[in-house]
Protein backbone atom coordinates (compact mmCIF):
# COMPACT_ATOMS: atom_id res chain seq x y z
CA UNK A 1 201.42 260.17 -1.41
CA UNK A 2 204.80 258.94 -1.62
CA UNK A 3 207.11 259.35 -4.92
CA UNK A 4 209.04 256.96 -6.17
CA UNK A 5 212.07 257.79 -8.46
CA UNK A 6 213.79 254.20 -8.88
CA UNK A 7 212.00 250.68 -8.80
CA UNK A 8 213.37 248.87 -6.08
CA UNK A 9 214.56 245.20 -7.43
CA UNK A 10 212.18 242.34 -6.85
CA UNK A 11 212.71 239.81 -4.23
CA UNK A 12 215.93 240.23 -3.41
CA UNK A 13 215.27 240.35 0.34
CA UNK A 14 216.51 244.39 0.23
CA UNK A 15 214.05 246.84 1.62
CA UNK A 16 211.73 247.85 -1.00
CA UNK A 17 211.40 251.29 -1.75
CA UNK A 18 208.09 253.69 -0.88
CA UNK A 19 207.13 255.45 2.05
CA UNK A 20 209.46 255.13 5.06
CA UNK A 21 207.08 253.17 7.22
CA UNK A 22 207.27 250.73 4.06
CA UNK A 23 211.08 250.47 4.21
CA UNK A 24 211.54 250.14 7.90
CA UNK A 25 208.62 247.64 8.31
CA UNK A 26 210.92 245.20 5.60
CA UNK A 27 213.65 245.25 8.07
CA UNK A 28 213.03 243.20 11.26
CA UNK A 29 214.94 240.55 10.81
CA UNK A 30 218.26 242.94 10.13
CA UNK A 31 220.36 244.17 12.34
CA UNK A 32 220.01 248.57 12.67
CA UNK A 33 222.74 250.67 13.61
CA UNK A 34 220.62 254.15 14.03
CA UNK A 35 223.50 257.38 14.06
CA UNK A 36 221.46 260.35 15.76
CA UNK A 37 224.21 263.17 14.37
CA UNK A 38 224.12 266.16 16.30
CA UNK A 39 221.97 268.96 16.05
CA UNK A 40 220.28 271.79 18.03
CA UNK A 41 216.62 271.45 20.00
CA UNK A 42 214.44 270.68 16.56
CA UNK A 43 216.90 268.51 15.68
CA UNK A 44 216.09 266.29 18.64
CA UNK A 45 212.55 266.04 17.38
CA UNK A 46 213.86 264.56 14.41
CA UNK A 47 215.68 262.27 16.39
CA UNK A 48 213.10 261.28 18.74
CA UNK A 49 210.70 260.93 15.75
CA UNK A 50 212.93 258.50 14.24
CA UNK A 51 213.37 256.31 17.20
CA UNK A 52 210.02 256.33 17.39
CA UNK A 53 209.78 254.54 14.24
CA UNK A 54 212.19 252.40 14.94
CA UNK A 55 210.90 251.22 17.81
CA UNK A 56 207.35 250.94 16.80
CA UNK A 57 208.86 248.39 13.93
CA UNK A 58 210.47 246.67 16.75
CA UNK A 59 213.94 246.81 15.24
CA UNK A 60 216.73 245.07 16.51
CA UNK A 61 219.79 247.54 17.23
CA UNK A 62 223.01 247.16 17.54
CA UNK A 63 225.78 249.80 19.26
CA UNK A 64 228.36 249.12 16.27
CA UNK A 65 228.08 249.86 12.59
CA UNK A 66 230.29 247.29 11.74
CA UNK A 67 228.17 244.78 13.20
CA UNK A 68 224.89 246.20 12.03
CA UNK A 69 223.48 245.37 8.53
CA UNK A 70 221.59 247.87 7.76
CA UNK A 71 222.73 251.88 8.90
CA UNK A 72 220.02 254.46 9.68
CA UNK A 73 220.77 258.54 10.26
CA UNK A 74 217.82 260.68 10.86
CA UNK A 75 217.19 263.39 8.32
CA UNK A 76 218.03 267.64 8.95
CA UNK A 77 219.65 269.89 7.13
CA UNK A 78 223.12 268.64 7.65
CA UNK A 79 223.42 267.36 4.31
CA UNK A 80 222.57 270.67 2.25
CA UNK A 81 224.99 273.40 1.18
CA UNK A 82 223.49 275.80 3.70
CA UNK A 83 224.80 273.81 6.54
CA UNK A 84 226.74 270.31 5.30
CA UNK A 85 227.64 269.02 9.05
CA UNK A 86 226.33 265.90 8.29
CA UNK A 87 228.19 265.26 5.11
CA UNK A 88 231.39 264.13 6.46
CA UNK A 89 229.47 261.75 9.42
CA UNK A 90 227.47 260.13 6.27
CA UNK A 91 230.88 259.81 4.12
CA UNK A 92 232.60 257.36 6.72
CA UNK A 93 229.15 255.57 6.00
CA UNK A 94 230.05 255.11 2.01
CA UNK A 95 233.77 253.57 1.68
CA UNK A 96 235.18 250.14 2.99
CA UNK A 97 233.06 247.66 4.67
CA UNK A 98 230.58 250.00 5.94
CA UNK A 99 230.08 251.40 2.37
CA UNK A 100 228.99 247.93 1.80
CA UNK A 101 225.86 248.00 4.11
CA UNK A 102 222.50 249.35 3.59
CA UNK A 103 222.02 252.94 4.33
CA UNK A 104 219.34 254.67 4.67
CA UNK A 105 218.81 258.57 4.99
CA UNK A 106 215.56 259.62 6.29
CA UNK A 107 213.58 262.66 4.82
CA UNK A 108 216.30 265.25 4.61
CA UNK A 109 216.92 268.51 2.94
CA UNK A 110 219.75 267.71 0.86
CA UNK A 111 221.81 269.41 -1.51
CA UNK A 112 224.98 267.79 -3.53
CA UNK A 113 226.91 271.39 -4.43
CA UNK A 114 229.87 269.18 -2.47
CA UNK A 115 231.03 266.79 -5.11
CA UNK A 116 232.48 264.54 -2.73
CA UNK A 117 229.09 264.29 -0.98
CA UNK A 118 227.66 263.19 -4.22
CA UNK A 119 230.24 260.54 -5.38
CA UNK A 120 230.57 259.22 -1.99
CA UNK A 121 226.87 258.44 -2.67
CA UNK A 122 227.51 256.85 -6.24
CA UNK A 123 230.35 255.35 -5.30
CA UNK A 124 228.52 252.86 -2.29
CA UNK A 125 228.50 249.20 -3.04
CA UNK A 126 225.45 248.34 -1.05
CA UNK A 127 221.83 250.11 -1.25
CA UNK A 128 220.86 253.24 -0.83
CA UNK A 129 217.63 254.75 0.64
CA UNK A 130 217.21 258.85 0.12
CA UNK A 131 214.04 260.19 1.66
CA UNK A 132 213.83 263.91 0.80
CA UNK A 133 211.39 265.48 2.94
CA UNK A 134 210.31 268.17 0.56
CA UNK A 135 209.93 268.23 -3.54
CA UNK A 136 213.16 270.83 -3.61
CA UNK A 137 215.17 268.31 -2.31
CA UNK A 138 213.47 265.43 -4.60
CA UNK A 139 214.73 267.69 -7.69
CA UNK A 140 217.73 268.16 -6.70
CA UNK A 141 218.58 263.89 -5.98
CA UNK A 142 217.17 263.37 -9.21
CA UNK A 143 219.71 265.67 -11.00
CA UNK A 144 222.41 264.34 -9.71
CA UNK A 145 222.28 261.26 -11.38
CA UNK A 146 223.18 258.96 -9.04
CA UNK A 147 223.35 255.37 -9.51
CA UNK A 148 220.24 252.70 -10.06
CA UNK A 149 221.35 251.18 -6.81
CA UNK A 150 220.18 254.51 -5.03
CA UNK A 151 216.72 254.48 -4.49
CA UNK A 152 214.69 257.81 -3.60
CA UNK A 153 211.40 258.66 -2.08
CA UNK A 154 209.41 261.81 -0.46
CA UNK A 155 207.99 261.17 2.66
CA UNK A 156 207.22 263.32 5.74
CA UNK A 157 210.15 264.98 8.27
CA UNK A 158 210.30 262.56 10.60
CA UNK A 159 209.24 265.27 13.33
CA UNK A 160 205.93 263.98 12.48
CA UNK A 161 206.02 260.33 13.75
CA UNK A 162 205.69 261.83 17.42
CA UNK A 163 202.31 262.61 16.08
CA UNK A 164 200.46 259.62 17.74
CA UNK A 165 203.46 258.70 20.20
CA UNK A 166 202.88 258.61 24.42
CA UNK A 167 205.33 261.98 25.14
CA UNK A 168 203.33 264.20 22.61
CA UNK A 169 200.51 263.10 24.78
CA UNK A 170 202.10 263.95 28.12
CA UNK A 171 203.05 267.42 26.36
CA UNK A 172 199.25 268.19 25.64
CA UNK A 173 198.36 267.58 28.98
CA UNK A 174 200.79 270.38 30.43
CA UNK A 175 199.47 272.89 27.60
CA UNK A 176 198.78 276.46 29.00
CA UNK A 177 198.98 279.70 27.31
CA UNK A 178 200.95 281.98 29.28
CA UNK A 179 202.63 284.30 26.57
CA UNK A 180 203.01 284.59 22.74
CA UNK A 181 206.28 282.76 21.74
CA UNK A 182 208.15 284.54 18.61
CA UNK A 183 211.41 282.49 17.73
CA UNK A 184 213.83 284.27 15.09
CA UNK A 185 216.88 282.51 14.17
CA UNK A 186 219.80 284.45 13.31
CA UNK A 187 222.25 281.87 11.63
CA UNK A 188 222.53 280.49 8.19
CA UNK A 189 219.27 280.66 7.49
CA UNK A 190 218.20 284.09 8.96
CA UNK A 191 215.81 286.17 7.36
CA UNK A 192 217.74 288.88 7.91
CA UNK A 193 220.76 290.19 6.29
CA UNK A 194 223.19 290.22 9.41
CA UNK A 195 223.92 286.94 11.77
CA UNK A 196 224.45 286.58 15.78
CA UNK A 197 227.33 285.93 17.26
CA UNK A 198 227.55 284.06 20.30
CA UNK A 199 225.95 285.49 23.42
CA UNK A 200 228.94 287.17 25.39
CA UNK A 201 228.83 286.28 29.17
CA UNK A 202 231.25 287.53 31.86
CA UNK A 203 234.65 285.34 31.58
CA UNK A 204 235.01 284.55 35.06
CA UNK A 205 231.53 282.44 34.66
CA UNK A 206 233.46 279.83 32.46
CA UNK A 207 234.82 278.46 34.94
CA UNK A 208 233.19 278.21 38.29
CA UNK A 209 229.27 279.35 37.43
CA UNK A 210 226.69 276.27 37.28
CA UNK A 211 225.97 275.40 33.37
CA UNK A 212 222.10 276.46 34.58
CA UNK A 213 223.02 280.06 35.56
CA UNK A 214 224.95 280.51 32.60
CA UNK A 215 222.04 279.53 30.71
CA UNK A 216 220.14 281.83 32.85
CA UNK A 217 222.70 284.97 32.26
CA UNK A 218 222.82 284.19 28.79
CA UNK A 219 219.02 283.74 28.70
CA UNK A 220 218.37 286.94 30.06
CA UNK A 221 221.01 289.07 27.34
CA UNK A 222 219.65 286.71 24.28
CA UNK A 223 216.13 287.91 24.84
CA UNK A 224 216.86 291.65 25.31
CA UNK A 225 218.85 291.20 21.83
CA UNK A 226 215.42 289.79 20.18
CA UNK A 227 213.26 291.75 21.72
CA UNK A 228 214.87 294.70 20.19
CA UNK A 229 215.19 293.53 16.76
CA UNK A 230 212.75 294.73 13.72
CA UNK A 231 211.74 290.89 13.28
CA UNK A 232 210.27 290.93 16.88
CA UNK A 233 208.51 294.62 16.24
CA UNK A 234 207.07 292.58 13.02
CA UNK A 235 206.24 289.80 14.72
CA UNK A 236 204.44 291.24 17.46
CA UNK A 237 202.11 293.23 14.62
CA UNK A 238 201.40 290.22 13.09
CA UNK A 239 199.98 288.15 15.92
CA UNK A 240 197.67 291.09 17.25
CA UNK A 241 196.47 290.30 13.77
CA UNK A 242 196.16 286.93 13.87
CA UNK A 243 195.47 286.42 17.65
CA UNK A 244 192.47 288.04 18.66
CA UNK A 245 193.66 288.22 22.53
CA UNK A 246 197.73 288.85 21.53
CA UNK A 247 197.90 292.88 22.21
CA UNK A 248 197.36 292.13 26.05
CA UNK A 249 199.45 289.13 26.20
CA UNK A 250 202.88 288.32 26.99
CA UNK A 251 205.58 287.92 24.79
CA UNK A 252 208.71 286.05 24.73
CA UNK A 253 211.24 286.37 22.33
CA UNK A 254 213.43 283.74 22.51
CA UNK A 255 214.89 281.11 19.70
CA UNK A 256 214.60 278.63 21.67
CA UNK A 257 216.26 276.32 19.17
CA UNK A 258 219.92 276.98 20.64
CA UNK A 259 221.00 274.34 22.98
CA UNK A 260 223.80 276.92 24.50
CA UNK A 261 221.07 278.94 26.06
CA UNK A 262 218.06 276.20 26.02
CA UNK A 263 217.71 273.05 27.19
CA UNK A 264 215.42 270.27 25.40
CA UNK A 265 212.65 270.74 28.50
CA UNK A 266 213.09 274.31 28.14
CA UNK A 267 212.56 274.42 24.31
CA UNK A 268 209.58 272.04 25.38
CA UNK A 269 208.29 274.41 27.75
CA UNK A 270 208.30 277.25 25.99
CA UNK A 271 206.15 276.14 22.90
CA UNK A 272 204.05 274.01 25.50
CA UNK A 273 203.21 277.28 27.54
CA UNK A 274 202.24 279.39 24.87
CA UNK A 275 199.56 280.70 23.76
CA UNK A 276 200.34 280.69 20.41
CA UNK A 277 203.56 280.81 17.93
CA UNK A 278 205.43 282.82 15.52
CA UNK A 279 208.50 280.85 14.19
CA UNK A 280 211.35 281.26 11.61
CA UNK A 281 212.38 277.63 12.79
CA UNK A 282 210.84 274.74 11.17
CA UNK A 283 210.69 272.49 13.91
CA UNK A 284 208.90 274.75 16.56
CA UNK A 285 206.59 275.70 14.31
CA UNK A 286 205.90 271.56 13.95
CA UNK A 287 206.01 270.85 17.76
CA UNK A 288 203.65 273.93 18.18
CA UNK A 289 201.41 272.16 15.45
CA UNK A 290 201.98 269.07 16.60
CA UNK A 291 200.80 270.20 19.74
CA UNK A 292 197.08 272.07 18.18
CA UNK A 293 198.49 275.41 18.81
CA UNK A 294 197.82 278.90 16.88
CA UNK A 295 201.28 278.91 14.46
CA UNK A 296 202.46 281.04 12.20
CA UNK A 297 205.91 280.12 10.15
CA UNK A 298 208.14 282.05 8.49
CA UNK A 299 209.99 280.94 5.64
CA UNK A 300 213.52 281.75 4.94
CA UNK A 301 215.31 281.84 1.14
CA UNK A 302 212.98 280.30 -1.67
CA UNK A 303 216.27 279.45 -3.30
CA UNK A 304 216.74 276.67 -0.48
CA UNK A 305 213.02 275.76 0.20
CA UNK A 306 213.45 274.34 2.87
CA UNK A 307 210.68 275.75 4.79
CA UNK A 308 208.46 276.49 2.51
CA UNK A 309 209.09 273.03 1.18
CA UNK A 310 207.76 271.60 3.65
CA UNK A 311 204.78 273.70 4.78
CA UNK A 312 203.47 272.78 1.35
CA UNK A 313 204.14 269.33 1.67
CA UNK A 314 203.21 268.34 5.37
CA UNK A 315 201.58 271.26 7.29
CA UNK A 316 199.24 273.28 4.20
CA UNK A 317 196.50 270.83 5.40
CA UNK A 318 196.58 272.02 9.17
CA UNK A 319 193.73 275.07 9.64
CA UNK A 320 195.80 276.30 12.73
CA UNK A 321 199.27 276.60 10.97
CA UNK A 322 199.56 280.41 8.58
CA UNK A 323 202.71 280.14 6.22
CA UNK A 324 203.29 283.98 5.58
CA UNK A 325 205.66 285.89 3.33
CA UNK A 326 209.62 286.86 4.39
CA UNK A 327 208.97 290.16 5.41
CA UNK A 328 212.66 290.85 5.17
CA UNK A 329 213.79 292.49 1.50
CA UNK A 330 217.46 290.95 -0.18
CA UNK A 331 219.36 293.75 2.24
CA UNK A 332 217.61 292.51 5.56
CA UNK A 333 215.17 295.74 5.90
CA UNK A 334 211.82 295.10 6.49
């Protein structure tokens, strides 16, 4: 069910508010300028998702904002105070000409702790679709009052539009189950109380190694890290409970979110391979779904929701996806 906070205005040949399939279906005869962003591995879902949309609507795009009429970005966590990358890319979207287009967000965690985030919003002279992708986020648009002319809705990550599409196919057909695959992120949003740094690699690699045996090299120390850490010893518990077959299987610990150590096909692989999945990062635990395998997600703060958020709102319904507690207390000890 979608939720609508604003009433679109009637017949003014403006895409009408509701779910996103709604609003993208009322645009074929406008011009799209779609602005992927930047992101790591799950963040390429999103983006794929989206152009899967678009495409499916048969949108006409064009390779220049300024020529476009209506401006799409796909949704993340870029626009929330955790992470904000986003927020300056979506500002150059609010003032001058461009301000004066149609933009539309698509379901996004947002937050609008920067002020200039939120009157860049309120300030736009043409329309404004907001999509949050959880009920957190939908709270949090609604209390910043912004303008009439912004127009809000809750609707799915758009992750899930690769639900039905040809690759997710392709990706079932390769499925195996080689190993247990137990992603922790350590970043922003770790459940733990200390971050990573990058993963150090000799300096003489820089310049004349491969970018593949880098990857490798960097694979190789990245995984020793995680397989060390008291998430993984937790993690491993956990799926000899929920697994029946997981005590004699193989593990990998790997976030295989970071596009430094991972390629896309790798990050592909790795989820594709597995025999099942234990994930602090939202978007393998939805390709792993996606994809009919054993999951189990972690969620990170309840203050950002994120997450859990989303579990609640898109994935409670699947009977192979288990949403279970942080098992990390507020000093990151288990």
């Amino acid at each position: 069910m979608i939720e609508v906070t604003h009433a679109p205005t009637a017949n003014d040949g403006k895409p009408k508010t509701g779910s996103v399939e709604s609003v993208l279906a009322s645009l074929a005869d406008k011009k799209i300028f779609f602005d992927p962003l930047h992101g790591n591995n799950g963040d390429e879902l999103i983006v794929m998702g989206s152009l899967e949309a678009i495409h499916r609507h048969q949108l006409q795009r064009v390779d220049d904002a300024s020529a476009a009429d209506v401006i799409i970005v796909p949704g993340g966590a870029g626009l929330s105070s955790v992470w904000g990358g986003a927020i300056e890319e979506v500002l150059r979207y609010c003032d001058g000409t461009l301000g004066q287009k149609t933009l539309v967000i698509l379901p996004s965690t947002m937050s609008f702790d920067n002020d200039r985030f939120r009157n860049g919003l309120a300030t736009r002279l043409g329309s404004t679709y907001l999509f949050a992708r959880e009920r957190k986020t939908l709270d949090r648009i609604k209390a910043a009052n912004l303008p009439d002319s912004t127009h809000v809705a809750l609707d799915h990550d758009m992750a899930f539009q690769l639900r039905d599409s040809i690759w997710l196919k392709q990706l079932r057909s390769k499925s195996k189950s080689k190993h247990v695959l137990v992603v922790e992120r350590r970043d922003a949003e770790t459940l733990a109380a200390s971050r990573d740094g990058a993963v150090p690699v000799p300096s003489f690699t820089k310049k004349w190694v491969p970018q593949a045996i880098k990857r490798l090299v960097k694979r190789q120390l990245h995984e020793k890290h995680r397989r060390s850490s008291p998430f993984a010893d937790w993690a491993k518990q956990i799926s000899i409970k929920e697994f029946p077959h997981a005590e004699k299987s193989n593990f990998q610990f790997l976030d295989v979110s970071l596009t430094g150590i991972f390629s896309f096909e790798s990050f592909c692989k790795s989820i594709v391979e597995a025999e099942a999945v234990i994930s602090t990062r939202l978007h393998v635990a939805i390709l792993s779904a996606l994809l009919d395998k054993p999951t189990v997600i972690v969620p990170g703060s309840k203050k950002f929701g994120k997450i859990q958020g989303i579990y609640d709102y898109s994935m409670s319904d699947m009977k192979h996806v288990t949403m279970v507690e942080n098992p990390f207390d507020e000093s990151g000890s288990l």
